[in-house]
Protein backbone atom coordinates (compact mmCIF):
# COMPACT_ATOMS: atom_id res chain seq x y z
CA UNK A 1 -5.23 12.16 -9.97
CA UNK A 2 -6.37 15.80 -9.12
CA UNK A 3 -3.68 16.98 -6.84
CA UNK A 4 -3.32 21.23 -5.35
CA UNK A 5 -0.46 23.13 -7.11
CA UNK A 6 1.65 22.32 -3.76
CA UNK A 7 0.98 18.28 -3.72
CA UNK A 8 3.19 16.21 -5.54
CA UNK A 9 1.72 12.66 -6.26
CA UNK A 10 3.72 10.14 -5.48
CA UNK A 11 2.15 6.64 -6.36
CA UNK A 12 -1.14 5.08 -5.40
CA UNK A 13 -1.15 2.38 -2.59
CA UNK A 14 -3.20 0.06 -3.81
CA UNK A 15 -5.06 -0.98 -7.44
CA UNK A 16 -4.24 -2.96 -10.41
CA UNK A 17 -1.34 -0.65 -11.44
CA UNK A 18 2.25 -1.51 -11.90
CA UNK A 19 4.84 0.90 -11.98
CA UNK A 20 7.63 0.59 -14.44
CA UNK A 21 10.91 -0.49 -12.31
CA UNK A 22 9.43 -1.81 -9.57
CA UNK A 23 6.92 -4.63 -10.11
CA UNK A 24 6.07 -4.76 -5.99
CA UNK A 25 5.26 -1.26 -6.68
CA UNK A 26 1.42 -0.97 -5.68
CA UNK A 27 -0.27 -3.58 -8.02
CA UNK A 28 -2.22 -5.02 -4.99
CA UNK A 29 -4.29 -6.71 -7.17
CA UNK A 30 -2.34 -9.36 -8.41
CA UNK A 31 -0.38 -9.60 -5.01
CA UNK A 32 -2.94 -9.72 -2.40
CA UNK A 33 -6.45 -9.82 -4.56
CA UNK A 34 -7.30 -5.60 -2.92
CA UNK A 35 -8.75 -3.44 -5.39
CA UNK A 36 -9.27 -0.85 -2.89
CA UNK A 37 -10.32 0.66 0.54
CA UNK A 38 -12.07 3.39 2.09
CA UNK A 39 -9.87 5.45 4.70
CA UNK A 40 -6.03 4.15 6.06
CA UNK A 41 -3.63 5.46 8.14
CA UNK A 42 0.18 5.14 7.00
CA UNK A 43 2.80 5.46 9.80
CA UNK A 44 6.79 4.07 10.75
CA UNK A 45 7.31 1.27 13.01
CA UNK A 46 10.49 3.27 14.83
CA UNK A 47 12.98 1.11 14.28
CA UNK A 48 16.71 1.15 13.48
CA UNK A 49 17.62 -0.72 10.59
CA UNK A 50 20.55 -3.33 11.93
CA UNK A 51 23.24 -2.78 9.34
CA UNK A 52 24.82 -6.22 10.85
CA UNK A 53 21.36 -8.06 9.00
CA UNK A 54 21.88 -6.32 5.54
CA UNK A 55 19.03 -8.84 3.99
CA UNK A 56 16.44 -7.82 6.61
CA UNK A 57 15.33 -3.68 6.72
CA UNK A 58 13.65 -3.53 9.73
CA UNK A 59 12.87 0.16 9.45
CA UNK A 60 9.41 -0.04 7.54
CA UNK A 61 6.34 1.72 6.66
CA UNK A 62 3.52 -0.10 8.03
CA UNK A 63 -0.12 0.86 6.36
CA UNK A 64 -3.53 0.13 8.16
CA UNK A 65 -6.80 0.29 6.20
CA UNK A 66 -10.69 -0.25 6.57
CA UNK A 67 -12.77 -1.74 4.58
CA UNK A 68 -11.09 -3.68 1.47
CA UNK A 69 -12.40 -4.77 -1.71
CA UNK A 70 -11.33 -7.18 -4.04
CA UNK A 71 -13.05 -5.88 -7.67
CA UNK A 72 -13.89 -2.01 -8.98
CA UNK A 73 -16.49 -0.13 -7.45
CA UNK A 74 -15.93 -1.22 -3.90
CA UNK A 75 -17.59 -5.14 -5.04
CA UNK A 76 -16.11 -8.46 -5.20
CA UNK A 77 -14.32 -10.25 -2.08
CA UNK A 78 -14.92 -7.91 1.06
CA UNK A 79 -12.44 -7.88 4.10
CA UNK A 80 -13.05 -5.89 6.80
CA UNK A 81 -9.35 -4.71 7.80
CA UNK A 82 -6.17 -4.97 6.16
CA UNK A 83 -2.42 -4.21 6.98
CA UNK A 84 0.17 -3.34 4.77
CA UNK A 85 4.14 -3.50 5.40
């Protein structure tokens, strides 16, 4: 992607691609059947993570999107709104 000079890119959210070490890494395709979407908002829940529950993190990112798409070029399955966490 075409980033300024003082952007560093860090991974995409969603599409087919997987990033090497971490499989659950984007690659919404295969996991959920989303492509893509038009404009999302990305924000914390607020929550302490309970070190006593060391399987569970509740401190998350939680992602909210618009319009979803399950092929290229904003075709295939269409859902209207979709949340990420």
């Amino acid at each position: 992607p075409q980033v300024s000079p003082s952007t560093n890119f860090v991974s995409w959210v969603t599409g087919p691609r997987v990033y090497s070490g971490n499989p659950l890494l984007a690659n919404t395709l295969g996991r959920f059947q989303v492509y893509g979407t038009d404009v999302g908002v990305i924000w914390d829940n607020g929550m302490v993570d309970d070190p006593s529950t060391p399987d569970i993190n509740e401190h998350q990112v939680l992602i909210a999107v618009g319009d979803t798409f399950g092929a290229r070029g904003m075709l295939g399955r269409h859902i209207y709104n979709t949340l990420f966490r």
